[in-house]
C-alpha atoms as a PDB file:
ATOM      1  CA  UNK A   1     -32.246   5.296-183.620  1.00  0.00           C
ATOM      2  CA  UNK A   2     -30.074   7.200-186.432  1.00  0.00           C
ATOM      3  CA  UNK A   3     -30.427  10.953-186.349  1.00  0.00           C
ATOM      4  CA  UNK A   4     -29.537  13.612-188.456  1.00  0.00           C
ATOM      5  CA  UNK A   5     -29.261  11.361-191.280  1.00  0.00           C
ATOM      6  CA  UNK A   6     -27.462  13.289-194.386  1.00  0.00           C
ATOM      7  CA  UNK A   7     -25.803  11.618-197.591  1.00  0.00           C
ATOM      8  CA  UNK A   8     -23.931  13.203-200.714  1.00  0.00           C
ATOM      9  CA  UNK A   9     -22.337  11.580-203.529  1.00  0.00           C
ATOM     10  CA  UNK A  10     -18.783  10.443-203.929  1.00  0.00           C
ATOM     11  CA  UNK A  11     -18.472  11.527-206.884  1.00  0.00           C
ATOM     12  CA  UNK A  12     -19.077  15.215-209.250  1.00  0.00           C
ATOM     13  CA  UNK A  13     -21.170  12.868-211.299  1.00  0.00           C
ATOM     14  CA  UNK A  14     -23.905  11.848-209.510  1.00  0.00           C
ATOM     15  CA  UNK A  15     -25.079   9.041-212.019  1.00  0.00           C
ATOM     16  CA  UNK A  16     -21.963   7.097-210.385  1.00  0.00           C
ATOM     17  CA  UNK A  17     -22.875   5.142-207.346  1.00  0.00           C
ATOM     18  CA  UNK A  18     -21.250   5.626-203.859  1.00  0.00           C
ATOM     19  CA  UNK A  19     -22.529   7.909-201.053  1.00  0.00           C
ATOM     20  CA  UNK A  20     -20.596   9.898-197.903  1.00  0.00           C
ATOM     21  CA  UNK A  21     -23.188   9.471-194.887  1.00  0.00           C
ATOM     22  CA  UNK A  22     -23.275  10.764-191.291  1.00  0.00           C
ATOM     23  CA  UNK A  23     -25.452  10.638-188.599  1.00  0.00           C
ATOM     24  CA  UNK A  24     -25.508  10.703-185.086  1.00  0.00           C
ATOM     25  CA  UNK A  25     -26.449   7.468-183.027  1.00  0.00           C
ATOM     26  CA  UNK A  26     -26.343   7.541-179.343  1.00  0.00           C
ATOM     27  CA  UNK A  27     -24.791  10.889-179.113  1.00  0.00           C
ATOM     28  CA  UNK A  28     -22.053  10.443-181.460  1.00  0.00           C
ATOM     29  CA  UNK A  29     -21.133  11.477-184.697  1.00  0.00           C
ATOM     30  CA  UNK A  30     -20.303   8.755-187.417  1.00  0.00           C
ATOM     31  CA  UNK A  31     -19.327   9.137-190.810  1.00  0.00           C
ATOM     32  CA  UNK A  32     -19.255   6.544-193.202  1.00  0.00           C
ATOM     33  CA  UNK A  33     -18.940   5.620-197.255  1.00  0.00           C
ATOM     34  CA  UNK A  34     -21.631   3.849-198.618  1.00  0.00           C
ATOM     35  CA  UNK A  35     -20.478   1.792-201.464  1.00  0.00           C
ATOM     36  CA  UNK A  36     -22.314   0.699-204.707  1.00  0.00           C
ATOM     37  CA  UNK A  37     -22.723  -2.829-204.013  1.00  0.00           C
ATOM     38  CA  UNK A  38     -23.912  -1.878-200.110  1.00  0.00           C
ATOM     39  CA  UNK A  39     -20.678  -2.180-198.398  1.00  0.00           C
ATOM     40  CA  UNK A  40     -20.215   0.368-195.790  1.00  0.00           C
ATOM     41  CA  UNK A  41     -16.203   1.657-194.819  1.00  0.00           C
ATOM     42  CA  UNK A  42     -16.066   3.662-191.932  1.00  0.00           C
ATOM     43  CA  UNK A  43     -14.530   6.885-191.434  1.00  0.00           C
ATOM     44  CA  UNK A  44     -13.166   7.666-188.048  1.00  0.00           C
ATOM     45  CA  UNK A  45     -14.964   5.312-184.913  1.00  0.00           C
ATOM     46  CA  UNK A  46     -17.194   2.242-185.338  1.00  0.00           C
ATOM     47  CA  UNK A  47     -20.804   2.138-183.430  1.00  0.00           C
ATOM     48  CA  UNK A  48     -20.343  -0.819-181.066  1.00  0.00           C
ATOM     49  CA  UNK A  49     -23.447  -2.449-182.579  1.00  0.00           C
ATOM     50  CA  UNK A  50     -22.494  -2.155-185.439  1.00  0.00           C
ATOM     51  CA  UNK A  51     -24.556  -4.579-187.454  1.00  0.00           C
ATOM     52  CA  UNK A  52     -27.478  -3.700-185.969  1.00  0.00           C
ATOM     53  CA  UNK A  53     -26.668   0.317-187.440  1.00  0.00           C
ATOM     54  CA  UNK A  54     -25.825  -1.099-190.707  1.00  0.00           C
ATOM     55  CA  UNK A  55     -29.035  -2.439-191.255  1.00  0.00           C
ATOM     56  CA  UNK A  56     -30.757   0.995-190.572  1.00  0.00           C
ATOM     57  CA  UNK A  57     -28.619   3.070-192.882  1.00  0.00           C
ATOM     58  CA  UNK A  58     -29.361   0.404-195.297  1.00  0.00           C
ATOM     59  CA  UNK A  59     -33.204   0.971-194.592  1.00  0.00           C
ATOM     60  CA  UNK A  60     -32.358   4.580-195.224  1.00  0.00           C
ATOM     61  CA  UNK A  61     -30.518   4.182-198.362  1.00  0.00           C
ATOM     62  CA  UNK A  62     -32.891   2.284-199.851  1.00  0.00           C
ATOM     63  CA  UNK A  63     -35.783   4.676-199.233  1.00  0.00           C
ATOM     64  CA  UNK A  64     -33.600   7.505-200.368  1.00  0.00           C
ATOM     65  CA  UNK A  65     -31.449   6.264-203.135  1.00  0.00           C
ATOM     66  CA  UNK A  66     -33.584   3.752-204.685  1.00  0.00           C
ATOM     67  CA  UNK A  67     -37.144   4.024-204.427  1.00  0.00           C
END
């Protein structure tokens, strides 16, 4: 489960797409950008399941972001 879920945009203006997220999963920080076309780079360490994390923080985004 992802806590502490928190986003901000790349960018000044906001209307341009891309995101800086971090959470904690398991205890650990992670920090991540969340690209326009739902990419994900990751800053620093990689969750070890780390599909199975990239489909929550896309679950997240899209509540967020787009609905």
């Amino acid at each position: 489960m992802i806590q502490h879920f928190s986003f901000k945009p790349l960018f000044e203006n906001a209307q341009l797409p891309g995101w800086t997220i971090t959470f904690f999963y398991k205890r650990e920080r992670y920090a991540a950008e969340y690209e326009k076309d739902g990419s994900i780079q990751w800053i620093g360490p990689i969750p070890p399941d780390e599909e199975d994390v990239k489909k929550l923080i896309h679950d997240l985004m899209l509540f967020h972001i787009y609905d």
